[in-house]
C-alpha atoms as a PDB file:
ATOM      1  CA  UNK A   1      33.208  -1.567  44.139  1.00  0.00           C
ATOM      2  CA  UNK A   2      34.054  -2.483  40.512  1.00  0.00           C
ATOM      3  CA  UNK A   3      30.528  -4.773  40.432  1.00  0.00           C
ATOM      4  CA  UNK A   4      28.851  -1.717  41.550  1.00  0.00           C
ATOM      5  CA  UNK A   5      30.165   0.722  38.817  1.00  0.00           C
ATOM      6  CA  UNK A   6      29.635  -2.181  36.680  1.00  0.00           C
ATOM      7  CA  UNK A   7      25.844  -2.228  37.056  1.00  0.00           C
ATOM      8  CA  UNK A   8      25.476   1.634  37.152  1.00  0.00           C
ATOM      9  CA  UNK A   9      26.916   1.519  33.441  1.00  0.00           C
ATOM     10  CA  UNK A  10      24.442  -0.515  32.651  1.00  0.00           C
ATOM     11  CA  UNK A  11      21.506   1.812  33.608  1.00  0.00           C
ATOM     12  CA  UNK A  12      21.099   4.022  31.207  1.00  0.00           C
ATOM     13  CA  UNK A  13      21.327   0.961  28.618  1.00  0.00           C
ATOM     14  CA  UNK A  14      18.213  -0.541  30.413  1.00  0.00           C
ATOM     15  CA  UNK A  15      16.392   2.384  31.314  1.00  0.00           C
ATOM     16  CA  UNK A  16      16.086   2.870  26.850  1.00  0.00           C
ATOM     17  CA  UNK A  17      14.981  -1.094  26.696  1.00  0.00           C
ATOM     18  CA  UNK A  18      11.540  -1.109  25.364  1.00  0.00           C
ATOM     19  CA  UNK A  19       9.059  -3.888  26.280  1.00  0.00           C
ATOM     20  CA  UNK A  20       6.163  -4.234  24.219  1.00  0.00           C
ATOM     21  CA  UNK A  21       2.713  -4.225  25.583  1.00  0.00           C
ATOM     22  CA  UNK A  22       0.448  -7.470  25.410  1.00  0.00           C
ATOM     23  CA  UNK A  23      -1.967  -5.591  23.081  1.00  0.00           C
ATOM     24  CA  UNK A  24      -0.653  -3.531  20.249  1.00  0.00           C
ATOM     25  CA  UNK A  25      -2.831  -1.793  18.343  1.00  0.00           C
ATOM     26  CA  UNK A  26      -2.480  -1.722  14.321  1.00  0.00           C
ATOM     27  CA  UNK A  27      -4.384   0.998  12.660  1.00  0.00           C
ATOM     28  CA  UNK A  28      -5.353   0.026   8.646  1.00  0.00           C
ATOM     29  CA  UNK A  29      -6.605   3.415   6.509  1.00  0.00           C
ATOM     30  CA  UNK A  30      -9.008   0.902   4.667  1.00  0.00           C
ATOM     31  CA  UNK A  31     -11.642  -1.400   4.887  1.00  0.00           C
ATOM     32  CA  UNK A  32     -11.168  -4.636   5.348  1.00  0.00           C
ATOM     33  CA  UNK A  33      -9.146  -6.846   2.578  1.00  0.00           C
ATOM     34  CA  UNK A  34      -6.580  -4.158   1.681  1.00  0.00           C
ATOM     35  CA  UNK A  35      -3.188  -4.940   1.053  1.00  0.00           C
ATOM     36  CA  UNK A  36      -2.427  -2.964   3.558  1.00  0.00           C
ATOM     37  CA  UNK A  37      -4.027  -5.586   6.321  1.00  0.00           C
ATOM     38  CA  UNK A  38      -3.494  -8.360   4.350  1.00  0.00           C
ATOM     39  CA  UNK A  39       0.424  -7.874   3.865  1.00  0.00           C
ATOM     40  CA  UNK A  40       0.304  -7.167   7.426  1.00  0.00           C
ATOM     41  CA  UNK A  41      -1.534 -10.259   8.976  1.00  0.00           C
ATOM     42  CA  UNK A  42       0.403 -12.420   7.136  1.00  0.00           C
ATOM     43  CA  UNK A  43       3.706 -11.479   8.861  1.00  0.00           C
ATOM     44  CA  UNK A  44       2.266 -10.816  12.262  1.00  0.00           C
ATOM     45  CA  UNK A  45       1.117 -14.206  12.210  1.00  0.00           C
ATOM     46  CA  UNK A  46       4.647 -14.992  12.088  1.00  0.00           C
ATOM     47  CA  UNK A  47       5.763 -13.447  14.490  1.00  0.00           C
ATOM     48  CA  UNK A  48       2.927 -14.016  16.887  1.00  0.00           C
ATOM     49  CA  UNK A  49       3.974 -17.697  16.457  1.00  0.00           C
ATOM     50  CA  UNK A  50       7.198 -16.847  17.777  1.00  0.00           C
ATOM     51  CA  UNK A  51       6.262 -15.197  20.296  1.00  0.00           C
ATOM     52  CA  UNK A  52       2.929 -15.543  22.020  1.00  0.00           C
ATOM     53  CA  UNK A  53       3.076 -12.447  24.532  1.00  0.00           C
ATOM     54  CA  UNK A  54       2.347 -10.350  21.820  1.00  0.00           C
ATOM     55  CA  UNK A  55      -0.943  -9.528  20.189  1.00  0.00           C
ATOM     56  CA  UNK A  56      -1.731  -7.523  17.260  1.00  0.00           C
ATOM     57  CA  UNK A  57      -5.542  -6.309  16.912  1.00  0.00           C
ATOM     58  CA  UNK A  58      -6.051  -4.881  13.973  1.00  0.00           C
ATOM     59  CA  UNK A  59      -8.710  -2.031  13.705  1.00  0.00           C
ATOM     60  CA  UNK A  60     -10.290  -0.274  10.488  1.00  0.00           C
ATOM     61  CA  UNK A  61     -10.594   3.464   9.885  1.00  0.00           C
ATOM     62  CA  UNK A  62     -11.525   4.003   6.386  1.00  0.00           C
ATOM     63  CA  UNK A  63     -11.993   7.675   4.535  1.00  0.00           C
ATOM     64  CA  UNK A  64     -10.447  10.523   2.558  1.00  0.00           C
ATOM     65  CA  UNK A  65      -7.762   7.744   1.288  1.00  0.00           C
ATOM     66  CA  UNK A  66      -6.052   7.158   4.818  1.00  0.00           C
ATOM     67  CA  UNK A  67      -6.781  10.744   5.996  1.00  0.00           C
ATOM     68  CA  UNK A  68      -8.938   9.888   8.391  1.00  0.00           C
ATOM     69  CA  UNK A  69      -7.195   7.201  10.129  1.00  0.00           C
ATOM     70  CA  UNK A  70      -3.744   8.759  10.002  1.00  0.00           C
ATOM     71  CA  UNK A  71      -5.546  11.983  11.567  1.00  0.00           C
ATOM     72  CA  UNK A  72      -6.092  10.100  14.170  1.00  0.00           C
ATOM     73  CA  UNK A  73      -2.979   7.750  14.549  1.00  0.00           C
ATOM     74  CA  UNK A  74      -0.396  10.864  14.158  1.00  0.00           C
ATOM     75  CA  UNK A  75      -1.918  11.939  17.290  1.00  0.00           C
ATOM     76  CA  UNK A  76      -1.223   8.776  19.480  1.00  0.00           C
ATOM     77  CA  UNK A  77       1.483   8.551  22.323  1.00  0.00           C
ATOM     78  CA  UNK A  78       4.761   7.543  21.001  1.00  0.00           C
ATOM     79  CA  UNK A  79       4.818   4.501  23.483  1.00  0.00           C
ATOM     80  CA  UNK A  80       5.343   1.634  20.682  1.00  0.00           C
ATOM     81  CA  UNK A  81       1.324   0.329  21.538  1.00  0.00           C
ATOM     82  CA  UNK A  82       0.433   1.600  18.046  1.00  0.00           C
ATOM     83  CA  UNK A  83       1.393   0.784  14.626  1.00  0.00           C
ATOM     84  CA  UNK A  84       0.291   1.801  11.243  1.00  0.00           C
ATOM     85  CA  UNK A  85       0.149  -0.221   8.036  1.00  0.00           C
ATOM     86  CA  UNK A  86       1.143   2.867   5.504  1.00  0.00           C
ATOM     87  CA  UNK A  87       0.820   2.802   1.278  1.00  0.00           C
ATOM     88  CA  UNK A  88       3.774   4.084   0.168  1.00  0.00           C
ATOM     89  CA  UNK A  89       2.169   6.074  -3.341  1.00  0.00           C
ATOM     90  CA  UNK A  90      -0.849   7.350  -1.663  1.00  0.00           C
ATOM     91  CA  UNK A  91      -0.144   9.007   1.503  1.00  0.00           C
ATOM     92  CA  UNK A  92       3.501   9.865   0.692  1.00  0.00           C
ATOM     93  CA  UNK A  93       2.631  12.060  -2.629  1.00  0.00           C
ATOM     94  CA  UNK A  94      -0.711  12.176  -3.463  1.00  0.00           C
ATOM     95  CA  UNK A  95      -2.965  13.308  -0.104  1.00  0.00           C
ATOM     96  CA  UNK A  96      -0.997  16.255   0.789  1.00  0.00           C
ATOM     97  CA  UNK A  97      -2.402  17.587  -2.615  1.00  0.00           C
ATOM     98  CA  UNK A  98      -5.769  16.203  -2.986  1.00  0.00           C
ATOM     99  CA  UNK A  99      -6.960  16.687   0.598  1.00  0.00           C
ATOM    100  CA  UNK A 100      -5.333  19.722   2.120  1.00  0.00           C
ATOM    101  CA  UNK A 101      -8.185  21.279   3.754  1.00  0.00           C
ATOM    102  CA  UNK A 102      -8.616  17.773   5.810  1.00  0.00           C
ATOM    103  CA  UNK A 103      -4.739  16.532   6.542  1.00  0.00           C
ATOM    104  CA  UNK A 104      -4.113  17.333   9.555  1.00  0.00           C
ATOM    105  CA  UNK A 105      -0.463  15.957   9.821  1.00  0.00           C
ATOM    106  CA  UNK A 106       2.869  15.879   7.850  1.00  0.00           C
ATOM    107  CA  UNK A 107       3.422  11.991   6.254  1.00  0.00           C
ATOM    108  CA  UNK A 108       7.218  12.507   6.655  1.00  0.00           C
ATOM    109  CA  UNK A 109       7.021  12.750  10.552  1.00  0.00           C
ATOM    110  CA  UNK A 110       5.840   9.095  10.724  1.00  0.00           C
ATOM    111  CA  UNK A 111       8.988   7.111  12.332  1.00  0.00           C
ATOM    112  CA  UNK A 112       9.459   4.433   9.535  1.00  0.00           C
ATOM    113  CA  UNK A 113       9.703   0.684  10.774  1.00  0.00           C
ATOM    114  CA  UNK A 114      10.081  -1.127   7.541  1.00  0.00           C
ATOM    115  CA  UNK A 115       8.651  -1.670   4.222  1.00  0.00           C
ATOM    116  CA  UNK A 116       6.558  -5.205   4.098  1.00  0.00           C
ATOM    117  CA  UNK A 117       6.282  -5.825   0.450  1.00  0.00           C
ATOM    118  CA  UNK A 118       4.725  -4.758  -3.026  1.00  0.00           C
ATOM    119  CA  UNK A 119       2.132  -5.521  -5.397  1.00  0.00           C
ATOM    120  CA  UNK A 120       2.077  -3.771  -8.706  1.00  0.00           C
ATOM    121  CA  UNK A 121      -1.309  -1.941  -9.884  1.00  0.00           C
ATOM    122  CA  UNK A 122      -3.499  -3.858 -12.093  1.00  0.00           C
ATOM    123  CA  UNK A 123      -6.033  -2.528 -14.753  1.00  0.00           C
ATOM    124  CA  UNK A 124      -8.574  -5.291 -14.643  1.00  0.00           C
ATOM    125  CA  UNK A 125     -11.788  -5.554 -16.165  1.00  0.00           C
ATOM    126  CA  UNK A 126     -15.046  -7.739 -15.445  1.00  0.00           C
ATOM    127  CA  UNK A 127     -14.735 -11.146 -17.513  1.00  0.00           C
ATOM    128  CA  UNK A 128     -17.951 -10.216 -19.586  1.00  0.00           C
ATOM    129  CA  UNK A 129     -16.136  -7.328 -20.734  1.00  0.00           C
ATOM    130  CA  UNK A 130     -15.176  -6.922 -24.439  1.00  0.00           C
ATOM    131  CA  UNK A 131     -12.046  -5.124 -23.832  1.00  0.00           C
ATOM    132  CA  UNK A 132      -8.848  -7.287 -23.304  1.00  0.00           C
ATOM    133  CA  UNK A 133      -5.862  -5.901 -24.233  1.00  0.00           C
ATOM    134  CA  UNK A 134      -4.144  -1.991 -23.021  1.00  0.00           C
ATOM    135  CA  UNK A 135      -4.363  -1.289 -26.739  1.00  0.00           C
ATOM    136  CA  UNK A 136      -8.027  -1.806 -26.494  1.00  0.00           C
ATOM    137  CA  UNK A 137      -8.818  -0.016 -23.495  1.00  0.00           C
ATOM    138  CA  UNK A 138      -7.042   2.728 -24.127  1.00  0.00           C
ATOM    139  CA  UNK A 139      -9.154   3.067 -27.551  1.00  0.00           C
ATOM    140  CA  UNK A 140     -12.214   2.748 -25.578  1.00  0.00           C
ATOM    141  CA  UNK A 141     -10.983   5.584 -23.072  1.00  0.00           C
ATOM    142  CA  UNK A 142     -10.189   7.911 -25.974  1.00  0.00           C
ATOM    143  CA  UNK A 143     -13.177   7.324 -28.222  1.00  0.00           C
ATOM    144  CA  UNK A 144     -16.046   6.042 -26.461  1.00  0.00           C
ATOM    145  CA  UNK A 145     -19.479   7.935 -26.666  1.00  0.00           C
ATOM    146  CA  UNK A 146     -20.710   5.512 -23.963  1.00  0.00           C
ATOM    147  CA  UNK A 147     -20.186   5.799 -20.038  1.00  0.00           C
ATOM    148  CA  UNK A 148     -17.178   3.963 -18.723  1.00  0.00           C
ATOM    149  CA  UNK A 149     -16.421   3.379 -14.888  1.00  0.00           C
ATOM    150  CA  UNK A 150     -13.650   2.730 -12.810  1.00  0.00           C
ATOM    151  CA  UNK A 151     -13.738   1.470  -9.639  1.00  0.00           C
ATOM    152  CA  UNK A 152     -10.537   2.414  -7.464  1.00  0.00           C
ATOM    153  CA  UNK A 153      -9.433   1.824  -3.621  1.00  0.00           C
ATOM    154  CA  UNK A 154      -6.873   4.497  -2.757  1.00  0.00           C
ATOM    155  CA  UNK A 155      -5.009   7.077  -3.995  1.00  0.00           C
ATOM    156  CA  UNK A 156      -1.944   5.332  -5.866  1.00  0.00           C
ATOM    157  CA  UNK A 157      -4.936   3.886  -7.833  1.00  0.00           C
ATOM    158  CA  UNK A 158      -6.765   7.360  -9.078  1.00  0.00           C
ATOM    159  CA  UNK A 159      -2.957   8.248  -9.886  1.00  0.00           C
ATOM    160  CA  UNK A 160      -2.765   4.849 -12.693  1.00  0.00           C
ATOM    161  CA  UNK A 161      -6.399   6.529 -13.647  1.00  0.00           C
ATOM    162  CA  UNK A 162      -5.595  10.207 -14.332  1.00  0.00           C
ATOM    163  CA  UNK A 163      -2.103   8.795 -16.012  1.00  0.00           C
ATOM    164  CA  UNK A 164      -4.252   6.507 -18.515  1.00  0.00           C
ATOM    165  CA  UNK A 165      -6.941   9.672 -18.997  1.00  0.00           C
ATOM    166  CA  UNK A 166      -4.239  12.070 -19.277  1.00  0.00           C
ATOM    167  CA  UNK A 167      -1.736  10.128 -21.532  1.00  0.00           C
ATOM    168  CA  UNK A 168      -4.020   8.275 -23.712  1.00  0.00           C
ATOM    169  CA  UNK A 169      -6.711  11.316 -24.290  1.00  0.00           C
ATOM    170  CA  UNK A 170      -9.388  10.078 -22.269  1.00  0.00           C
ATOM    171  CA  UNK A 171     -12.993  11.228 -22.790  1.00  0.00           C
ATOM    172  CA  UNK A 172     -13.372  12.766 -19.356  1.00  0.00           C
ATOM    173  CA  UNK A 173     -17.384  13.341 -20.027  1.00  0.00           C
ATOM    174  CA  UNK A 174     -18.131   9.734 -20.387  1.00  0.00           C
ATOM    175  CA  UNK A 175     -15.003   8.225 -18.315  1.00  0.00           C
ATOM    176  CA  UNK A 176     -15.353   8.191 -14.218  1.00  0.00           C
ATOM    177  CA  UNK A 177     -13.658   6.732 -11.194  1.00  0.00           C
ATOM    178  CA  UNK A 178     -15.889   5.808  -8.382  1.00  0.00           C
ATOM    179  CA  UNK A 179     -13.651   5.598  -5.135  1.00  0.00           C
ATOM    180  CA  UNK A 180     -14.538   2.457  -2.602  1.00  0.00           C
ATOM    181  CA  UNK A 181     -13.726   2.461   1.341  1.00  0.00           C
ATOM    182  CA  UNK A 182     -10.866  -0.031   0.222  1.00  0.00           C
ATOM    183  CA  UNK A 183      -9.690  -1.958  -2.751  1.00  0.00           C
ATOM    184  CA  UNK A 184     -11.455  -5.546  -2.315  1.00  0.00           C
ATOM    185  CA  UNK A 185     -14.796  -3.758  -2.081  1.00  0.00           C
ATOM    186  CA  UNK A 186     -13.809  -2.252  -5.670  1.00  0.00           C
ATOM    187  CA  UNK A 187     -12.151  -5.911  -6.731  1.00  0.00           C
ATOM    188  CA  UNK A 188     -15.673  -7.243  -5.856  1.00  0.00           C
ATOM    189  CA  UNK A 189     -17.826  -4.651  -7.362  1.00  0.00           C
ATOM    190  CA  UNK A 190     -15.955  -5.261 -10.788  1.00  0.00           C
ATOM    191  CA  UNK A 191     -16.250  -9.573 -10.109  1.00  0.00           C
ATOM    192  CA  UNK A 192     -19.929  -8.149  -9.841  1.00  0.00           C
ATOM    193  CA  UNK A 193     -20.646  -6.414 -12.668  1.00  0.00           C
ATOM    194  CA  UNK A 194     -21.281  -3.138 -11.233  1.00  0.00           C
ATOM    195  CA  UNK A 195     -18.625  -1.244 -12.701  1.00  0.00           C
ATOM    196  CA  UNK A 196     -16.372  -2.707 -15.894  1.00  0.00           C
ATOM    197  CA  UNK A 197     -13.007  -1.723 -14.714  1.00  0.00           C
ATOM    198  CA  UNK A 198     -11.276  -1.485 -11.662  1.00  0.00           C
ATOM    199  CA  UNK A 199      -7.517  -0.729 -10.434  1.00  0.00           C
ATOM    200  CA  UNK A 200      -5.728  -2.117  -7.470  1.00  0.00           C
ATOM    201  CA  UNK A 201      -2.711  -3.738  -6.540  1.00  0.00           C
ATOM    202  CA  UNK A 202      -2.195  -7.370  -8.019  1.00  0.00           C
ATOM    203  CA  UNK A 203      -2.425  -8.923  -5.026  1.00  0.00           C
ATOM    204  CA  UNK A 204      -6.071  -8.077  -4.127  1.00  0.00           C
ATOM    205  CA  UNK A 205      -7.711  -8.840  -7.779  1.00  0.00           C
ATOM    206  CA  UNK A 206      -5.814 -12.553  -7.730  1.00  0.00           C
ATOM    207  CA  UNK A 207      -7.889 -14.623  -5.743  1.00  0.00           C
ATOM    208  CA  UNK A 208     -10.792 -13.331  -8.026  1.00  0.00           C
ATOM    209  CA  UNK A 209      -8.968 -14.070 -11.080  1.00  0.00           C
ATOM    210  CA  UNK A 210      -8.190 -17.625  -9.505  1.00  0.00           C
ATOM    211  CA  UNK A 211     -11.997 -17.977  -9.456  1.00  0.00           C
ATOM    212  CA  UNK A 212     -12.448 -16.974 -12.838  1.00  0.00           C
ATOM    213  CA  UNK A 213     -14.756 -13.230 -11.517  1.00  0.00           C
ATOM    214  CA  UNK A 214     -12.153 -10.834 -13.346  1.00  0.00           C
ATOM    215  CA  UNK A 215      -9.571 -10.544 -15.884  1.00  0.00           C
ATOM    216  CA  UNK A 216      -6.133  -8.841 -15.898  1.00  0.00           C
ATOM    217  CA  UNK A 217      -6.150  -5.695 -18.826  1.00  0.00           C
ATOM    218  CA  UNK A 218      -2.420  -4.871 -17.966  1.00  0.00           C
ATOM    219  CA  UNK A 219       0.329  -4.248 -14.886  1.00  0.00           C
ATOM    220  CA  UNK A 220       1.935  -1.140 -14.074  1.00  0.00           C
ATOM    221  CA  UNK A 221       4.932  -2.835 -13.164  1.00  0.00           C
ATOM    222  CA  UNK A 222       8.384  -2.615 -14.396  1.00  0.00           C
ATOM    223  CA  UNK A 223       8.939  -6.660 -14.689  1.00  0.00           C
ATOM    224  CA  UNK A 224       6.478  -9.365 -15.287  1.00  0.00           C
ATOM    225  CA  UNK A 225       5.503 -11.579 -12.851  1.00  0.00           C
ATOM    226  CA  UNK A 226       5.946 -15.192 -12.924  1.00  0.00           C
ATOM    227  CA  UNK A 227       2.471 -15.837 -11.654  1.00  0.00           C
ATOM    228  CA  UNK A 228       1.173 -14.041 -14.782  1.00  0.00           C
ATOM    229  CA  UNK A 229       3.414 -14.895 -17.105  1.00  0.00           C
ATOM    230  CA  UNK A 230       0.641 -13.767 -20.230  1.00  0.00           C
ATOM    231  CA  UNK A 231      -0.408 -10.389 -18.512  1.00  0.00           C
ATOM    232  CA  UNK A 232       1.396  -7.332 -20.233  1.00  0.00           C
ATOM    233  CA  UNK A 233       3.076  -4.312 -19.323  1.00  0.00           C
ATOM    234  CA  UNK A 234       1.466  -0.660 -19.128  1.00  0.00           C
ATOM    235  CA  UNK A 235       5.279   0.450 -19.861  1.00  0.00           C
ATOM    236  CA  UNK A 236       5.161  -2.050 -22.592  1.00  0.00           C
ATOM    237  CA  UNK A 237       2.162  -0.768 -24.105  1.00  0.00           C
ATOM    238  CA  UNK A 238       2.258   2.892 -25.173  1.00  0.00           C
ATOM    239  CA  UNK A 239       2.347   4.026 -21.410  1.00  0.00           C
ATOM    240  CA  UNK A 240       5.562   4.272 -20.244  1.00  0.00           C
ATOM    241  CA  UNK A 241       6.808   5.609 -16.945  1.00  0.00           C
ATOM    242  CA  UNK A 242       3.268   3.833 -15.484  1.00  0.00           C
ATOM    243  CA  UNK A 243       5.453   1.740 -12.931  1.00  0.00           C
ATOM    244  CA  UNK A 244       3.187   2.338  -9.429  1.00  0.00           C
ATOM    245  CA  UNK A 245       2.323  -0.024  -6.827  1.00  0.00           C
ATOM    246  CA  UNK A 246       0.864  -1.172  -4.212  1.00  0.00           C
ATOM    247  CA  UNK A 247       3.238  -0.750  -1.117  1.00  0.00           C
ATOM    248  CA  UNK A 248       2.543  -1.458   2.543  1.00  0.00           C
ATOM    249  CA  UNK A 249       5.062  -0.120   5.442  1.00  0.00           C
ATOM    250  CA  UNK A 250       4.981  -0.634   9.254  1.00  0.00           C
ATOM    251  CA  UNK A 251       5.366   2.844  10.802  1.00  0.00           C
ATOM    252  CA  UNK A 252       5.184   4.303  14.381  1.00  0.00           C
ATOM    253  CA  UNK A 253       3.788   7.622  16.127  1.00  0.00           C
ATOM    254  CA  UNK A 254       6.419  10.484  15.468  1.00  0.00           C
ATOM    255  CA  UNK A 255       8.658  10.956  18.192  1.00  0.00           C
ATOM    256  CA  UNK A 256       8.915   7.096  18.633  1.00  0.00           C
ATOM    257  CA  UNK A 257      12.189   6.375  20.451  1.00  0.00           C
ATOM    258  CA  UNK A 258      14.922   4.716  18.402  1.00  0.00           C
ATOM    259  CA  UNK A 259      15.133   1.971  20.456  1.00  0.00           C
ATOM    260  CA  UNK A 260      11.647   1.226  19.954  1.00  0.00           C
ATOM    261  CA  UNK A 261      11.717   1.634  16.182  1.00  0.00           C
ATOM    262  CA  UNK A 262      14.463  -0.499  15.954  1.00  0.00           C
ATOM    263  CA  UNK A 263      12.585  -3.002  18.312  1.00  0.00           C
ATOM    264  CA  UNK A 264      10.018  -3.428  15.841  1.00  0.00           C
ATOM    265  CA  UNK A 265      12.418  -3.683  12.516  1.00  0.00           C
ATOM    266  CA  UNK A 266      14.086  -6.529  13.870  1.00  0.00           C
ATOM    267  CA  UNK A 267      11.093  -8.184  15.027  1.00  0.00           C
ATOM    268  CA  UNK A 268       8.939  -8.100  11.435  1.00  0.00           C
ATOM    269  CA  UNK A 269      12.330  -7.912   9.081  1.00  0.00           C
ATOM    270  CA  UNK A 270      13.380 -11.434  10.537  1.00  0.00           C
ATOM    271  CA  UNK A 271       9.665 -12.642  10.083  1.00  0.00           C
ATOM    272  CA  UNK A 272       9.232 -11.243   6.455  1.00  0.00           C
ATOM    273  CA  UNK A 273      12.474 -12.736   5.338  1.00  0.00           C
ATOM    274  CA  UNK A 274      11.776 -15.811   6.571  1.00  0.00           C
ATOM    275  CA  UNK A 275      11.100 -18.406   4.354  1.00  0.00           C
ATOM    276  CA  UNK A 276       7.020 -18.744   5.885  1.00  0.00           C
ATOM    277  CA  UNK A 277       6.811 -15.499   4.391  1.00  0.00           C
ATOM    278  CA  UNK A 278       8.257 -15.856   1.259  1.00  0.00           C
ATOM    279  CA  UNK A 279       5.804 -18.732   0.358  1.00  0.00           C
ATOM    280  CA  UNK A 280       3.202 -16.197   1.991  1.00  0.00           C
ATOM    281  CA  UNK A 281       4.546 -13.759  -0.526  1.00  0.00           C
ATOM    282  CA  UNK A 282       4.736 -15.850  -3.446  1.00  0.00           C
ATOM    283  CA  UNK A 283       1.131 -17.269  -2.725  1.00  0.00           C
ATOM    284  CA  UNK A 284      -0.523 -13.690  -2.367  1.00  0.00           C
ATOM    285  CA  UNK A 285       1.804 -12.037  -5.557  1.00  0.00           C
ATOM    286  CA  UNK A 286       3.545  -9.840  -3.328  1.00  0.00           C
ATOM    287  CA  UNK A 287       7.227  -8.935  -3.283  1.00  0.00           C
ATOM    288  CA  UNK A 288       9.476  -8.371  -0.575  1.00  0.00           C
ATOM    289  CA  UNK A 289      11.730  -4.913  -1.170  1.00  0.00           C
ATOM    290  CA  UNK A 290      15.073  -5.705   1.137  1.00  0.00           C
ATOM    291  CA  UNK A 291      16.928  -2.112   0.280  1.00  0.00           C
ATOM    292  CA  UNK A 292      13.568  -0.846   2.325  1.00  0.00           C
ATOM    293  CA  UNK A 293      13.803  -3.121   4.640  1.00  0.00           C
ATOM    294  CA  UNK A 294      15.439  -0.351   7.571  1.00  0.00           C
ATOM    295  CA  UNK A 295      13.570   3.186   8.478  1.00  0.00           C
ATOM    296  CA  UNK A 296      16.509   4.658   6.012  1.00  0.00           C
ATOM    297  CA  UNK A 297      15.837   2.051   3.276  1.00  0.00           C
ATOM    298  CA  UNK A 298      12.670   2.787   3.272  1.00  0.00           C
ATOM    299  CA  UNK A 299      12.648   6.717   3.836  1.00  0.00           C
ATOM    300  CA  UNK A 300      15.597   6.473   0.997  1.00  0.00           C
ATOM    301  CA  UNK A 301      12.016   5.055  -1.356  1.00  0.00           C
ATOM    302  CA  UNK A 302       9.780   7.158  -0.229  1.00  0.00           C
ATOM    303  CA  UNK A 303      11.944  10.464  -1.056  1.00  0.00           C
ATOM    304  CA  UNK A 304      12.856   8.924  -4.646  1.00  0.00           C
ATOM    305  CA  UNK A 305       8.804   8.490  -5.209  1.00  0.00           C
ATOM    306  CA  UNK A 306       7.745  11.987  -3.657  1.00  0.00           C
ATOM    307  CA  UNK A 307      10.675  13.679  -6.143  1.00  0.00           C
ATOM    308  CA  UNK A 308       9.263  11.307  -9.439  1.00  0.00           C
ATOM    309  CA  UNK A 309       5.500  11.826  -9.103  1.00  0.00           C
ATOM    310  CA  UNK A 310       4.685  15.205  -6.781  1.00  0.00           C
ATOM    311  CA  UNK A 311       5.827  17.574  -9.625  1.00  0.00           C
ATOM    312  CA  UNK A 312       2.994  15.183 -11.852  1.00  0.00           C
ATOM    313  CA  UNK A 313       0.260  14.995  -9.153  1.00  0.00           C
ATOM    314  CA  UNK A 314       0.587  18.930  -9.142  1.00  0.00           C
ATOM    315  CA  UNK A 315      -0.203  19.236 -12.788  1.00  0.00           C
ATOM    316  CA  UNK A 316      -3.354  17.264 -12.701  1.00  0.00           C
ATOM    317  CA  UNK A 317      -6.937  18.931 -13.123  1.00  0.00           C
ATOM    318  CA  UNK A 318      -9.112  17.034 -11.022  1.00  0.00           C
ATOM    319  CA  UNK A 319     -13.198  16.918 -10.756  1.00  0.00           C
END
């Protein structure tokens, strides 16, 4: 009789275990080469290694600066056989006031899995380019009588632009962004020659700058990074309070059990502080955040950021 009780307590235990499906679908707001997928892929391969049931396919749904995509993902069946690769600065306090007529969801209902690492935004420039230093650029911004473009990926990276325009005087009639379906295509437009400058997180411009394509103007980044040990500071350069980056979370459908949430922390937290990942990290100039490493941690960031830059974002005068 005690056996039986025994496995009747157990029950309800294993009626809330949550098995993942073979397939799980990862939704990425950009085209391909964002951080977003690239932060991801790296750990997944991780822990795909260690353990081969499980299959991440990765899909693309690029528009309105992850509006699209999260229009549809918010939607989805909260059944742990979808996950989202998020930006943090973007589609936590920028979207809700650049695109209301077309968000169709609230950002905070997301069920946050864990934050996979940084990159901070980078003002670079096409090597061709006569400007080199923030000092420079932001004299160009404020006094050129010539066109100037910017070519940006997402919303965190308009935000660096309207902060430069707005702080340094920009000439608004000559000075444009052009927004890309992602921040590579941007990365390569600048490598190209198409546009002069571009912003995006660190991570994406450094294989370019590896190959010699672009240059780095200036970080928006509260400490250097080893990597680019010459590469200055926007905070250390007449602009400070510029500290934004480029910030990729895991999330799940809202509504998401907490078993299954917590499922999927333990499984990528152990992979992205492993040490495969770290040299991953190191490789790719990303930076793992461990205080966000738990749905709190990394709701905890996302309320500081909302509370720092919303009251900003609200004062700008877009196009």
């Amino acid at each position: 009789m005690k056996k039986i009780l025994a496995v009747l307590a157990l029950l309800p235990v294993l009626a809330l275990a949550f098995t993942p499906p073979k397939v799980v679908n990862v939704t990425v707001g950009y085209a391909p080469g964002s951080g977003n997928e690239t932060s991801f892929r790296g750990v997944a391969a991780i822990v795909e290694k260690a353990n081969p049931n499980i299959n991440f396919v990765v899909s693309n749904k690029p528009g309105a600066d992850e509006v699209v995509a999260l229009n549809w993902f918010m939607k989805q069946p909260p059944d742990g056989a979808n996950l989202y690769i998020t930006s943090q600065q973007g589609v936590f306090t920028t979207i809700e006031q650049w695109y209301p007529q077309q968000i169709q969801f609230n950002p905070l209902d997301m069920e946050l899995v864990t934050t996979i690492a940084k990159s901070p935004l980078a003002v670079i420039a096409n090597v061709n380019s006569a400007t080199n230093t923030p000092q420079e650029l932001i004299a160009r911004l404020r006094n050129t009588r010539e066109p100037i473009t910017f070519g940006l990926g997402a919303g965190a990276h308009k935000l660096v632009f309207e902060f430069l325009m707005d702080k340094g005087r920009g000439n608004s009639n000559q000075v444009k962004a052009v927004m890309y379906k992602g921040p590579a295509q941007a990365a390569q437009d600048v490598a190209g020659n198409q546009v002069e400058f571009g912003i995006m997180p660190t991570a994406v411009a450094y294989p370019l700058y590896k190959a010699g394509k672009i240059k780095y103007i200036a970080l928006a980044s509260e400490y250097k990074l080893a990597q680019l040990p010459d590469v200055p500071l926007w905070k250390d350069s007449g602009m400070p309070g510029l500290n934004i980056y480029g910030a990729w979370m895991i999330a799940l459908p809202p509504g998401t059990s907490k078993e299954t949430v917590r499922y999927y922390q333990d499984l990528f937290v152990g992979a992205i502080r492993s040490a495969e990942a770290q040299k991953f990290f190191d490789n790719n100039l990303m930076i793992p955040v461990p205080a966000e490493q738990s749905p709190e941690g990394a709701r905890k960031f996302i309320n500081h950021i909302r509370e720092t830059w919303i009251p900003y974002v609200k004062t700008m005068k877009l196009d």
